[in-house]
PDB file of N, CA and C in Angstrom:
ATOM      1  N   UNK A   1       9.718  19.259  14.914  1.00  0.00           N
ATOM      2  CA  UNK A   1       9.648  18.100  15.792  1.00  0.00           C
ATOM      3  C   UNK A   1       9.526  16.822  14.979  1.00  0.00           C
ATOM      4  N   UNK A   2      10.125  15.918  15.745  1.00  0.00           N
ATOM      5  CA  UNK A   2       9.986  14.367  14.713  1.00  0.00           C
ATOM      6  C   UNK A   2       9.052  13.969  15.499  1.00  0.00           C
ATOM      7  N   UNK A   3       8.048  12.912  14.436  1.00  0.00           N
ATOM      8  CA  UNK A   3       6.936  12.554  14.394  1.00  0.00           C
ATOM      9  C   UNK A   3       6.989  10.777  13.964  1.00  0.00           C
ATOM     10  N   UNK A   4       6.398  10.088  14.994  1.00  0.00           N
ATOM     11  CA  UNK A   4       6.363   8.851  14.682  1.00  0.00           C
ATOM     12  C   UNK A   4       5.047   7.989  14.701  1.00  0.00           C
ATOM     13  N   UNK A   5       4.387   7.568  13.416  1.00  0.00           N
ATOM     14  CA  UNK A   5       3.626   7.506  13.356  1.00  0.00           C
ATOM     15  C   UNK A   5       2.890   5.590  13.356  1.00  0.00           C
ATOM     16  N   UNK A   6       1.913   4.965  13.505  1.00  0.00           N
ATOM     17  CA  UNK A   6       1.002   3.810  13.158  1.00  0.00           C
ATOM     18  C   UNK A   6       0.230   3.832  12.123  1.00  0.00           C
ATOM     19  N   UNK A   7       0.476   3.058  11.152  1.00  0.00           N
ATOM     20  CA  UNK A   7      -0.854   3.164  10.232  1.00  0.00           C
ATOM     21  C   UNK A   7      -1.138   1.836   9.672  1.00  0.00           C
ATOM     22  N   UNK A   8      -2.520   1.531   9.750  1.00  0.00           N
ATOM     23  CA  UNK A   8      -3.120   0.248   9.438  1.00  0.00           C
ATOM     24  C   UNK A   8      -4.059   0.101   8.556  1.00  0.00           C
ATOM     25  N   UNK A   9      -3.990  -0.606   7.353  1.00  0.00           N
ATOM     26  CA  UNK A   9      -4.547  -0.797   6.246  1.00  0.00           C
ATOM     27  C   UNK A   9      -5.561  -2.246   5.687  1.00  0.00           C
ATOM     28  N   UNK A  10      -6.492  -2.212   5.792  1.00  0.00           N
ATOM     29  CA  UNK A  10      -7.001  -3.241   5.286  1.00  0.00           C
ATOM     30  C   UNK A  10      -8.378  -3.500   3.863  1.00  0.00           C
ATOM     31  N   UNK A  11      -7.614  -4.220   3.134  1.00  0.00           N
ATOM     32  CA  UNK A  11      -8.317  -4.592   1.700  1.00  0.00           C
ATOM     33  C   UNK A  11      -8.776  -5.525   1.292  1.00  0.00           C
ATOM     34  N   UNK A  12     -10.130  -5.830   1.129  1.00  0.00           N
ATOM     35  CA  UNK A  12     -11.179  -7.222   0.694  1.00  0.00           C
ATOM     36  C   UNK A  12     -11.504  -7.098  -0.387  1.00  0.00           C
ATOM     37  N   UNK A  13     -11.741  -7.751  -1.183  1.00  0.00           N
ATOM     38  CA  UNK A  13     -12.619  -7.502  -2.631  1.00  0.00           C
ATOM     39  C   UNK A  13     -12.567  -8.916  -3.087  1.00  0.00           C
ATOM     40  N   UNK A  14     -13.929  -8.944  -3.665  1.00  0.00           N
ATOM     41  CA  UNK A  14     -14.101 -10.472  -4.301  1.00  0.00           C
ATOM     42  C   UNK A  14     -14.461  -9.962  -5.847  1.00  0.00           C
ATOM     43  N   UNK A  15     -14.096 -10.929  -6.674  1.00  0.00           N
ATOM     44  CA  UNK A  15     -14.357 -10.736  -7.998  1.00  0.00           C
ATOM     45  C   UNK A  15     -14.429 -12.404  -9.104  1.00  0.00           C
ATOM     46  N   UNK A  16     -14.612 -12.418 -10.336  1.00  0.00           N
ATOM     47  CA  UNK A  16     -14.496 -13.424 -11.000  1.00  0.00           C
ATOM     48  C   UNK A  16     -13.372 -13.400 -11.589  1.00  0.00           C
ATOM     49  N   UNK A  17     -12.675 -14.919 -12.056  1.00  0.00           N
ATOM     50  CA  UNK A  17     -11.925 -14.959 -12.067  1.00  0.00           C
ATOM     51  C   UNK A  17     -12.160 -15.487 -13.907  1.00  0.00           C
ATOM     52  N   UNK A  18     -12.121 -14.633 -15.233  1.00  0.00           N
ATOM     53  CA  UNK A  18     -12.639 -15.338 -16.488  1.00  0.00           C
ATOM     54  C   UNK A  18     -11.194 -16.466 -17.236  1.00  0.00           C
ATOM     55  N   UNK A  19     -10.336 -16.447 -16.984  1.00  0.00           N
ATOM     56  CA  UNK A  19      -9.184 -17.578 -17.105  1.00  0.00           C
ATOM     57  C   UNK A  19      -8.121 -17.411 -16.787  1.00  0.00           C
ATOM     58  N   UNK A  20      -7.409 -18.585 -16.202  1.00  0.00           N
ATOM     59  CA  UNK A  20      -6.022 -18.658 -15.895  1.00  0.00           C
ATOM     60  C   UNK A  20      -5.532 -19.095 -17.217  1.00  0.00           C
ATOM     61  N   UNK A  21      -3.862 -18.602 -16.834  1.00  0.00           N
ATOM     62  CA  UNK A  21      -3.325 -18.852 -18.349  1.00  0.00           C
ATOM     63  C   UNK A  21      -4.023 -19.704 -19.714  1.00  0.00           C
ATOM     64  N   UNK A  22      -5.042 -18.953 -19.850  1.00  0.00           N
ATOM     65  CA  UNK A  22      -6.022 -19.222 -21.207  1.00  0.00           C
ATOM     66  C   UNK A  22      -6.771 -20.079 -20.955  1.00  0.00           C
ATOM     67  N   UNK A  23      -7.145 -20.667 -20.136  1.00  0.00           N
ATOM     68  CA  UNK A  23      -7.975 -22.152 -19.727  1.00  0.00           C
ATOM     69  C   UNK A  23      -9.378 -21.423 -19.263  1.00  0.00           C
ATOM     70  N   UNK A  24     -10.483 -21.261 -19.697  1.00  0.00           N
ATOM     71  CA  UNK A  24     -12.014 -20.637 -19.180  1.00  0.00           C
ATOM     72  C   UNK A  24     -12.016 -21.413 -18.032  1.00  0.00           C
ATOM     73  N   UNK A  25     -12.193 -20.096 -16.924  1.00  0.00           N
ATOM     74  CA  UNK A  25     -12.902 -20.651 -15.576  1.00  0.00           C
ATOM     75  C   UNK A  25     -13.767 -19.284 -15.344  1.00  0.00           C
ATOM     76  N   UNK A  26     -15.069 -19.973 -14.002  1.00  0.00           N
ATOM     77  CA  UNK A  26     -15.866 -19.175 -14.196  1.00  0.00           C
ATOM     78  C   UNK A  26     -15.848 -18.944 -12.678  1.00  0.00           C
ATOM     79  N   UNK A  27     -14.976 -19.202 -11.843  1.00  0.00           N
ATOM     80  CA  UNK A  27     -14.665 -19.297 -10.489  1.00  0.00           C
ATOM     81  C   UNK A  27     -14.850 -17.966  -9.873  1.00  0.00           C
ATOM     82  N   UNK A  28     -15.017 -17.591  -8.652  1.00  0.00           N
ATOM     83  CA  UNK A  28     -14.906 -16.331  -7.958  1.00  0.00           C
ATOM     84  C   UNK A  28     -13.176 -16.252  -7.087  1.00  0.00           C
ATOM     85  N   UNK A  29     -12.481 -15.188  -6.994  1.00  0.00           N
ATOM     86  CA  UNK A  29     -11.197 -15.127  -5.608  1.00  0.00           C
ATOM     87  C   UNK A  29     -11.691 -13.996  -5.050  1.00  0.00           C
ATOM     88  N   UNK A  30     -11.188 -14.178  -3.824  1.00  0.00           N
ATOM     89  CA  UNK A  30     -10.947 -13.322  -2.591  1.00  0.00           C
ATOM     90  C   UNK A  30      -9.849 -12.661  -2.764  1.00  0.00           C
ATOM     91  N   UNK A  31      -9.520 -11.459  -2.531  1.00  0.00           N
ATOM     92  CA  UNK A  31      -8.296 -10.980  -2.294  1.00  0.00           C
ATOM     93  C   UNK A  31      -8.389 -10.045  -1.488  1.00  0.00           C
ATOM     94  N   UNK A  32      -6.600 -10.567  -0.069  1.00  0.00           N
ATOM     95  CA  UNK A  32      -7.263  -9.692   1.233  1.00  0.00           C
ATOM     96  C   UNK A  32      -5.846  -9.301   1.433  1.00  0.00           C
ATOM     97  N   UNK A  33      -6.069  -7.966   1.742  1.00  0.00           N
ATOM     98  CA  UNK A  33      -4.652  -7.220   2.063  1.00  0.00           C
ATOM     99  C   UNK A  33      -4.622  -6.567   3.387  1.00  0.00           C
ATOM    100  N   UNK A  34      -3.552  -7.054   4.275  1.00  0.00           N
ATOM    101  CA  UNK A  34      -3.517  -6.629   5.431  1.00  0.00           C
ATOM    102  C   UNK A  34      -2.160  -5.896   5.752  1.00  0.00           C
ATOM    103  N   UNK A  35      -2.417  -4.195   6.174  1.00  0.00           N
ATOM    104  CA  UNK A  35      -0.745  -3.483   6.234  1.00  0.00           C
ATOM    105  C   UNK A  35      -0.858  -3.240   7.586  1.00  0.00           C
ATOM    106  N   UNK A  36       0.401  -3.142   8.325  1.00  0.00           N
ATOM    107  CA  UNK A  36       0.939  -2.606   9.305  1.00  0.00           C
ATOM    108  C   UNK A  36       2.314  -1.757   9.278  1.00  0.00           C
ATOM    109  N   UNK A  37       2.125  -0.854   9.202  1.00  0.00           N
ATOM    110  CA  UNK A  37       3.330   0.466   9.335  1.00  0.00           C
ATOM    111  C   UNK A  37       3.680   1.178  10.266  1.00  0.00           C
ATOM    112  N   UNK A  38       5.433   1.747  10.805  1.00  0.00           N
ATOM    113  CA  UNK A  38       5.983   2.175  11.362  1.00  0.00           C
ATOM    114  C   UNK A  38       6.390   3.441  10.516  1.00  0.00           C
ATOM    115  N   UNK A  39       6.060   4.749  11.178  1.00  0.00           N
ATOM    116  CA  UNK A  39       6.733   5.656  10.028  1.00  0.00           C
ATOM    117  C   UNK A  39       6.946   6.707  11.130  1.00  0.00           C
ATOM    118  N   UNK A  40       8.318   7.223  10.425  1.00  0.00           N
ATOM    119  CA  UNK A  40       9.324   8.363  11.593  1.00  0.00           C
ATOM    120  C   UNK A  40       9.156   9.591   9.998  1.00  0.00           C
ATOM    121  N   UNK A  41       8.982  10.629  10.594  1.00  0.00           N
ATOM    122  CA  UNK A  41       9.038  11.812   9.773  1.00  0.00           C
ATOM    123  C   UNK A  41       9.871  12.982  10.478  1.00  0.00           C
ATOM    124  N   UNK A  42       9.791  14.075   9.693  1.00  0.00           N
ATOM    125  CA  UNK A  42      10.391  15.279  10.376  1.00  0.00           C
ATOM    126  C   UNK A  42      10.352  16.668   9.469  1.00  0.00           C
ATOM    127  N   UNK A  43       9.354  16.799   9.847  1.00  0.00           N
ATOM    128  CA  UNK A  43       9.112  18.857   8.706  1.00  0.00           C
ATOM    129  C   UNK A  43      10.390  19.480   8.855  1.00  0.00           C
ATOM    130  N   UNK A  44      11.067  19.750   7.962  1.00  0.00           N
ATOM    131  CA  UNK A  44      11.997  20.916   7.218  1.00  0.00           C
ATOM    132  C   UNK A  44      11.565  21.918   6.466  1.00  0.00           C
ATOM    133  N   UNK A  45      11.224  23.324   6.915  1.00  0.00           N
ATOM    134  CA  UNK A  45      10.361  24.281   6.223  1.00  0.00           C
ATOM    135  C   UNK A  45       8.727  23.919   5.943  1.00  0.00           C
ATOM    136  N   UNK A  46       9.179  23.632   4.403  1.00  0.00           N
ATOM    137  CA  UNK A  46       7.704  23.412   3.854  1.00  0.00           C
ATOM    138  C   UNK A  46       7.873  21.947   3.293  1.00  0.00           C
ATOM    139  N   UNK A  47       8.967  20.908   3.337  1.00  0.00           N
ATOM    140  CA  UNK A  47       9.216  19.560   2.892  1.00  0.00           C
ATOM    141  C   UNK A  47       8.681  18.816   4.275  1.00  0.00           C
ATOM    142  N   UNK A  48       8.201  18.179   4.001  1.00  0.00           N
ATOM    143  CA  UNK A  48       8.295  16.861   5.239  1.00  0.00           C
ATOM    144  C   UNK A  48       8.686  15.829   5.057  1.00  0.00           C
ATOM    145  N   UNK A  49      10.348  14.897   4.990  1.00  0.00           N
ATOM    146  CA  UNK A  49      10.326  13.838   3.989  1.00  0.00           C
ATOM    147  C   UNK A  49      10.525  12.240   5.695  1.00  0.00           C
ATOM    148  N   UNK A  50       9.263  11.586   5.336  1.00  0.00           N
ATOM    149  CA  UNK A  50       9.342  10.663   5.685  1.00  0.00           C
ATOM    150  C   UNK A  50       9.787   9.226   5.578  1.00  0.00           C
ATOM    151  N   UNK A  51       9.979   7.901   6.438  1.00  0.00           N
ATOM    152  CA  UNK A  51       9.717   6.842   5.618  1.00  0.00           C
ATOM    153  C   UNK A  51      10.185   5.787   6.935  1.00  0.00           C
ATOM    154  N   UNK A  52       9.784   4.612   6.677  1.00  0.00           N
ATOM    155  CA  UNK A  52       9.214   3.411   7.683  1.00  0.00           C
ATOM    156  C   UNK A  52       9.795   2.043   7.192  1.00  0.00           C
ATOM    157  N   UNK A  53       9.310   1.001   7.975  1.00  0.00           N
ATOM    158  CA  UNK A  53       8.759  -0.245   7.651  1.00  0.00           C
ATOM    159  C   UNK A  53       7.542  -0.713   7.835  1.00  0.00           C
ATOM    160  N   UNK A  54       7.120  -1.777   6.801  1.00  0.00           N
ATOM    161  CA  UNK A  54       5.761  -2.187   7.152  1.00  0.00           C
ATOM    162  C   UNK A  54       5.697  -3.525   7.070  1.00  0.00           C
ATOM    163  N   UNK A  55       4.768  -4.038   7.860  1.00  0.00           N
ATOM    164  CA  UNK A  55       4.295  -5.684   7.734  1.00  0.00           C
ATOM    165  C   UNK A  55       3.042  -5.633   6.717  1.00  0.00           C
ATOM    166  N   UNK A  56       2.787  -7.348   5.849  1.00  0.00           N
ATOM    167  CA  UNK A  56       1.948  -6.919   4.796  1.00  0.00           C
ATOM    168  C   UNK A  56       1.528  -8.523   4.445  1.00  0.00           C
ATOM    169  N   UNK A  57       0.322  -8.733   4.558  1.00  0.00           N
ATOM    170  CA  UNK A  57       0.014  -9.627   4.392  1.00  0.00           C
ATOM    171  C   UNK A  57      -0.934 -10.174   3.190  1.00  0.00           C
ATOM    172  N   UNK A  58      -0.452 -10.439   2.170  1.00  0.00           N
ATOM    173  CA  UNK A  58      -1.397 -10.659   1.240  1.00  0.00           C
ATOM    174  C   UNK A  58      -1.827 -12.407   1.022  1.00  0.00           C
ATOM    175  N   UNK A  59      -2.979 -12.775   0.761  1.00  0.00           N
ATOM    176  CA  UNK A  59      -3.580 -13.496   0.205  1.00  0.00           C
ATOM    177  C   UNK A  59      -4.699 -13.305  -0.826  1.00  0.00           C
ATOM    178  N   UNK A  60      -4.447 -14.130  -2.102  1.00  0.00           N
ATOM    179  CA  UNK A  60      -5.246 -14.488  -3.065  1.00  0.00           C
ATOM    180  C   UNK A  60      -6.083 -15.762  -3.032  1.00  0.00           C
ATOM    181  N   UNK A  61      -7.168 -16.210  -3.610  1.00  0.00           N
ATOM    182  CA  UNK A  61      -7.628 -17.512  -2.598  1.00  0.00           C
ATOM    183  C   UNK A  61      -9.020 -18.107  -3.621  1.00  0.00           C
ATOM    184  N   UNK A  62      -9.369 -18.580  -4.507  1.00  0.00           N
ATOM    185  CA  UNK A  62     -10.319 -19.127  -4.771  1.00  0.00           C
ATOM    186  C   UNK A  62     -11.432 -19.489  -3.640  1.00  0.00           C
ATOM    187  N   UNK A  63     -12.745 -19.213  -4.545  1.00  0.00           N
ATOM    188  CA  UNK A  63     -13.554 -19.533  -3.496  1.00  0.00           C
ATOM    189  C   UNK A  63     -13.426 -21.073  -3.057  1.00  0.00           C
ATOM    190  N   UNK A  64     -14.008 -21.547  -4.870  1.00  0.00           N
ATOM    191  CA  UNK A  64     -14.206 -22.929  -4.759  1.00  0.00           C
ATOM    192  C   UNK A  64     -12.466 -23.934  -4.515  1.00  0.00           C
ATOM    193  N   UNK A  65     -11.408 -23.017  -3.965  1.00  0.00           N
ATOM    194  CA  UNK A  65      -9.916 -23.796  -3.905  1.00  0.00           C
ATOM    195  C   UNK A  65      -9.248 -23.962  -5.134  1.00  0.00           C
ATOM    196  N   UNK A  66     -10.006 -22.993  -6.147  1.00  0.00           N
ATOM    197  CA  UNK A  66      -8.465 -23.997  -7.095  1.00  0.00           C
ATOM    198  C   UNK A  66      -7.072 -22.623  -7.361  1.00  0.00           C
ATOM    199  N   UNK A  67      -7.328 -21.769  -6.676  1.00  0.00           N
ATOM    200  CA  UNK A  67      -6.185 -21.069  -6.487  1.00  0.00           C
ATOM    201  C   UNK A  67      -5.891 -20.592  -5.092  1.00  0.00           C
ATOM    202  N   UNK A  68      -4.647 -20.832  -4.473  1.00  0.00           N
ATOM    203  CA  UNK A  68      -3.818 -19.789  -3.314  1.00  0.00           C
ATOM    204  C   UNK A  68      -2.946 -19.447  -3.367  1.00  0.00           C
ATOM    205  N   UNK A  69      -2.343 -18.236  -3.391  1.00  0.00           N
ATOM    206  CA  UNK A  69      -1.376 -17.427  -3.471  1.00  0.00           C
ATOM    207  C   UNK A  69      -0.717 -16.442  -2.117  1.00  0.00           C
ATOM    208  N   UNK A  70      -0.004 -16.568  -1.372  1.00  0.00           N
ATOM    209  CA  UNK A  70       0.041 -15.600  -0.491  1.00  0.00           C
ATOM    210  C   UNK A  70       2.007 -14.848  -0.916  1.00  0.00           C
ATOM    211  N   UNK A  71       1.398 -13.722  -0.673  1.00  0.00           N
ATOM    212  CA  UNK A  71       3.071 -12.736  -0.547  1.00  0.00           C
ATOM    213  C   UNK A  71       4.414 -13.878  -0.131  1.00  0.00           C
ATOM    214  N   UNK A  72       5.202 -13.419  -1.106  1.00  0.00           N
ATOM    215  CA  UNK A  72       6.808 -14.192  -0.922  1.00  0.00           C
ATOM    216  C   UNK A  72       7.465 -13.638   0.256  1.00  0.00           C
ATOM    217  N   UNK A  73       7.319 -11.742   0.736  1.00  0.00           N
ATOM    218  CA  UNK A  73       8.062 -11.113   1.538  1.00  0.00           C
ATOM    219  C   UNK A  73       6.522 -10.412   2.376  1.00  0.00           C
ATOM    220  N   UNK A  74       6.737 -10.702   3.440  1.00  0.00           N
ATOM    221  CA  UNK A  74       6.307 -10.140   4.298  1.00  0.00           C
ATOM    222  C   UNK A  74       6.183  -8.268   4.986  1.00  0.00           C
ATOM    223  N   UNK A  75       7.717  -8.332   4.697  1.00  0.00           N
ATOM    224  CA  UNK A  75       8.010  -6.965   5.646  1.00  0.00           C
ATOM    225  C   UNK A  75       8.782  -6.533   3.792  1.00  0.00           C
ATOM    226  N   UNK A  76       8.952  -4.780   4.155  1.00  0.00           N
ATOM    227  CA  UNK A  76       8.721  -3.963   3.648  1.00  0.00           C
ATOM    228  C   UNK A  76       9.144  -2.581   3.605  1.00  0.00           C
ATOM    229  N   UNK A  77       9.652  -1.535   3.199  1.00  0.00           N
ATOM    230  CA  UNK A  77       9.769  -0.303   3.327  1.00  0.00           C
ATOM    231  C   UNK A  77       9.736   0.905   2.482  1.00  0.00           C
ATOM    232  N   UNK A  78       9.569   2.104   2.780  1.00  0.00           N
ATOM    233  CA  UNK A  78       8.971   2.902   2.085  1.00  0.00           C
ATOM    234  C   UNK A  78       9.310   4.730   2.646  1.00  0.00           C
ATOM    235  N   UNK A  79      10.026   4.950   1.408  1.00  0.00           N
ATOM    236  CA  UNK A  79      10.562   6.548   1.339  1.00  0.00           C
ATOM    237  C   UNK A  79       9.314   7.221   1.503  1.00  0.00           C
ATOM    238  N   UNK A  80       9.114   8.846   1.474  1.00  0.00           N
ATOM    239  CA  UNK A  80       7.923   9.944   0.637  1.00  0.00           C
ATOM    240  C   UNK A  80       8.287  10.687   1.233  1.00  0.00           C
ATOM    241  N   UNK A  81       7.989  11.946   0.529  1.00  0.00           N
ATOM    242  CA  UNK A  81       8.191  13.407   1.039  1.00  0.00           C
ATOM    243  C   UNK A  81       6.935  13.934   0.891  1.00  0.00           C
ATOM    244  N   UNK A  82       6.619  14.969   1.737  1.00  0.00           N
ATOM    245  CA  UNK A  82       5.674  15.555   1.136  1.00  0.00           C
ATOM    246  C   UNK A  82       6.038  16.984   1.183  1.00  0.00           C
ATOM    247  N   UNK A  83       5.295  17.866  -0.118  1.00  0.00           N
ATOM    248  CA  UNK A  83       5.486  19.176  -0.093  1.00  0.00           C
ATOM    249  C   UNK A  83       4.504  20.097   0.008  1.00  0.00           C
ATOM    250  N   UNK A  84       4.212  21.107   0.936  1.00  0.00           N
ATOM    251  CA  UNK A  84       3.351  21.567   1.705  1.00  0.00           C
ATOM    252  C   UNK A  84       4.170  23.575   1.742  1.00  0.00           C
ATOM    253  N   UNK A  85       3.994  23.743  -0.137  1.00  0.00           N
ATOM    254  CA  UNK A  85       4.144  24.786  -0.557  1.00  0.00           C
ATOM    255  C   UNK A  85       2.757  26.100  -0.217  1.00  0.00           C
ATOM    256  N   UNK A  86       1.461  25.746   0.037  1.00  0.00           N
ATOM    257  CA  UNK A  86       1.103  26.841   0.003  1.00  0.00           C
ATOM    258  C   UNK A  86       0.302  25.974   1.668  1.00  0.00           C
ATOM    259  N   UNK A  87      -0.570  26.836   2.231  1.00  0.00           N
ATOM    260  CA  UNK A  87      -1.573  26.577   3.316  1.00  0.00           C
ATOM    261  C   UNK A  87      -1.993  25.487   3.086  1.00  0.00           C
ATOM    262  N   UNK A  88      -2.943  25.732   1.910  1.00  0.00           N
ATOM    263  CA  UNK A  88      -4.525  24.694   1.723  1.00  0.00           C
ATOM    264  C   UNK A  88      -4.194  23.462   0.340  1.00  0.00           C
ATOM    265  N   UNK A  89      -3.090  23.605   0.103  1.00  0.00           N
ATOM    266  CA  UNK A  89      -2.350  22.530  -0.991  1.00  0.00           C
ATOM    267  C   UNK A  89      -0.930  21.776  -0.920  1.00  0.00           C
ATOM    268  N   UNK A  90      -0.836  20.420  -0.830  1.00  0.00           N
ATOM    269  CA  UNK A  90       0.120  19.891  -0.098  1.00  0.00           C
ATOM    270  C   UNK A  90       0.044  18.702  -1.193  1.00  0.00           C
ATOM    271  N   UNK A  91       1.170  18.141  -1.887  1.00  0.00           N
ATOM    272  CA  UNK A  91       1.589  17.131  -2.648  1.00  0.00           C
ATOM    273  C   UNK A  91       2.237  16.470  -2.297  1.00  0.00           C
ATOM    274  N   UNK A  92       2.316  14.515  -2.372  1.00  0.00           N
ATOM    275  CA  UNK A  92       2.755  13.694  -1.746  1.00  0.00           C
ATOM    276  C   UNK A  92       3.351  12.736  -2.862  1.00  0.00           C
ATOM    277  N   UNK A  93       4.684  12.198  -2.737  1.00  0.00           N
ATOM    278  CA  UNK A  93       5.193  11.056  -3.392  1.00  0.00           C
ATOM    279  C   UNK A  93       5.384  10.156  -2.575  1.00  0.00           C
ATOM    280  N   UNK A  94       5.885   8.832  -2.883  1.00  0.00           N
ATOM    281  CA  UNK A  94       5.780   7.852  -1.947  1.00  0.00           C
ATOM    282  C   UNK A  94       6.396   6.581  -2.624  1.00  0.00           C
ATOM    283  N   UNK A  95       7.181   5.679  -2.458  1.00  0.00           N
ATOM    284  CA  UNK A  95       7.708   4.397  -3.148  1.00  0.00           C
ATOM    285  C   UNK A  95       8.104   3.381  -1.789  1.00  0.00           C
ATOM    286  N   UNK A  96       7.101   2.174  -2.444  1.00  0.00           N
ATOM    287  CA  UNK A  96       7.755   1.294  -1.511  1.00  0.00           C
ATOM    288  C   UNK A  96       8.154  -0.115  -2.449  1.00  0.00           C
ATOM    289  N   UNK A  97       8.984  -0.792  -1.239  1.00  0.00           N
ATOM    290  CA  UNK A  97       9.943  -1.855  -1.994  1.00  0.00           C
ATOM    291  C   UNK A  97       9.906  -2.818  -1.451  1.00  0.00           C
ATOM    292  N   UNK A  98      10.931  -3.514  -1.493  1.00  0.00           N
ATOM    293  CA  UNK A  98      11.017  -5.732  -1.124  1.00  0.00           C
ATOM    294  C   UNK A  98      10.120  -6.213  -1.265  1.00  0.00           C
ATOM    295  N   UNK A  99       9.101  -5.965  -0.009  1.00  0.00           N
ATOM    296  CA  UNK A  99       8.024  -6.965  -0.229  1.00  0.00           C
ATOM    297  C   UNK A  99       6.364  -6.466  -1.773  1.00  0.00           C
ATOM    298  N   UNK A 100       7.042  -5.084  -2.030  1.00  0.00           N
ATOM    299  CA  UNK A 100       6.324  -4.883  -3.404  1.00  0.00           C
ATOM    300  C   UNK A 100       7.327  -3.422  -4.019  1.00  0.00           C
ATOM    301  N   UNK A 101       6.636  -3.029  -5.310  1.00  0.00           N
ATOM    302  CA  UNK A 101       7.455  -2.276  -6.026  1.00  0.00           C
ATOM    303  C   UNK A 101       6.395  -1.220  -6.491  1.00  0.00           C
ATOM    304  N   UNK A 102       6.126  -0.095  -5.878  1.00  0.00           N
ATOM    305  CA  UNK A 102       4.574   0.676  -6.058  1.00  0.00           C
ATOM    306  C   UNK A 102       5.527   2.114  -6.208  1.00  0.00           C
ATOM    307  N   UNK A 103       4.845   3.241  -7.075  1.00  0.00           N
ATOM    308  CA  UNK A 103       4.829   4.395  -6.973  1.00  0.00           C
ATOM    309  C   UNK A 103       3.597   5.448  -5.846  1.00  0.00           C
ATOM    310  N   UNK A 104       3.329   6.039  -5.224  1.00  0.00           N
ATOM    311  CA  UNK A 104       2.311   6.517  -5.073  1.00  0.00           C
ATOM    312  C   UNK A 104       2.530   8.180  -5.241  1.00  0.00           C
ATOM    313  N   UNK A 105       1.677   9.117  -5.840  1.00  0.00           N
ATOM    314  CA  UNK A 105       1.433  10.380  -5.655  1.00  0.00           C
ATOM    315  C   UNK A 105       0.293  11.017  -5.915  1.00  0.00           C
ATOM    316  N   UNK A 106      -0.121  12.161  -4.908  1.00  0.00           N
ATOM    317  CA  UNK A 106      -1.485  12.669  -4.628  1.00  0.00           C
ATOM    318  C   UNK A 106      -1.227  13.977  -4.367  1.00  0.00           C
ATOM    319  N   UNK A 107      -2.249  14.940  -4.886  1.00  0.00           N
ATOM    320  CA  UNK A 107      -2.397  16.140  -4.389  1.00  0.00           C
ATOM    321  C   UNK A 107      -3.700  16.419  -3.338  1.00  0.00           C
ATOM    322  N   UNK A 108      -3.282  17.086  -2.009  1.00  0.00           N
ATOM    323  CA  UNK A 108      -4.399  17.310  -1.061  1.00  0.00           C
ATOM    324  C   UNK A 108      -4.704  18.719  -1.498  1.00  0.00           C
ATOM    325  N   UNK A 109      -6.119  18.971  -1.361  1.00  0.00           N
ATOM    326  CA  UNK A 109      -6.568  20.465  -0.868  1.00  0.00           C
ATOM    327  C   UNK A 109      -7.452  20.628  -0.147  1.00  0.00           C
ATOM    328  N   UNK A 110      -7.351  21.241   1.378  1.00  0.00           N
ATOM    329  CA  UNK A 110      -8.154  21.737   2.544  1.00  0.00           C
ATOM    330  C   UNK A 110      -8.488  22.436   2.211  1.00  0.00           C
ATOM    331  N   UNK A 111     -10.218  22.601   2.736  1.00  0.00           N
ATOM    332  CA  UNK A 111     -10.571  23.980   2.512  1.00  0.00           C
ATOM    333  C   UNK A 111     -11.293  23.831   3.569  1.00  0.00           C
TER     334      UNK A 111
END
């Protein structure tokens, strides 16, 4: 059966910032990542190879203002298969593109 899925992602983290192109600053940024995904799949045996579009919102942001940065591309898409060779062990690849250029792969085990 094909399977269509929602998935929503969100990422905060604050940190210091010790220099921009070589210049000492002692500033703090924000950086906030917001995903929204569409994903259609469909199991073949023991493969399941999926893949979507996503919306993606990034901002970078000084506390005190002296940096903002937000994403050039918005939207987004993204292949993966996964392989789901034994019961309780299932391995996942994953690549997405335009609006970024990422590898992802993971091994699950249920028990």
């Amino acid at each position: 059966n094909m399977s269509l899925d929602l998935d929503g992602k969100f990422r905060r983290s604050k940190g210091d910032v010790d220099s921009i192109d070589g210049a000492e600053n002692d500033d703090r940024v924000v950086y906030e990542d917001w995903q929204a995904a569409l994903v259609i799949s469909r199991p073949y045996q023991r493969i399941t190879p999926y893949g979507g579009i996503k919306y993606g919102n990034l901002n970078i942001r000084g506390v005190d203002g002296f940096v903002e940065q937000h994403s050039d591309y918005r939207m987004g898409t993204f292949v993966g298969m996964k392989f789901h060779d034994m019961e309780e062990v299932s391995v996942i690849f994953e690549a997405r593109f335009i609006d970024e250029f990422a590898v992802t792969g993971y091994i699950n085990y249920q028990f």
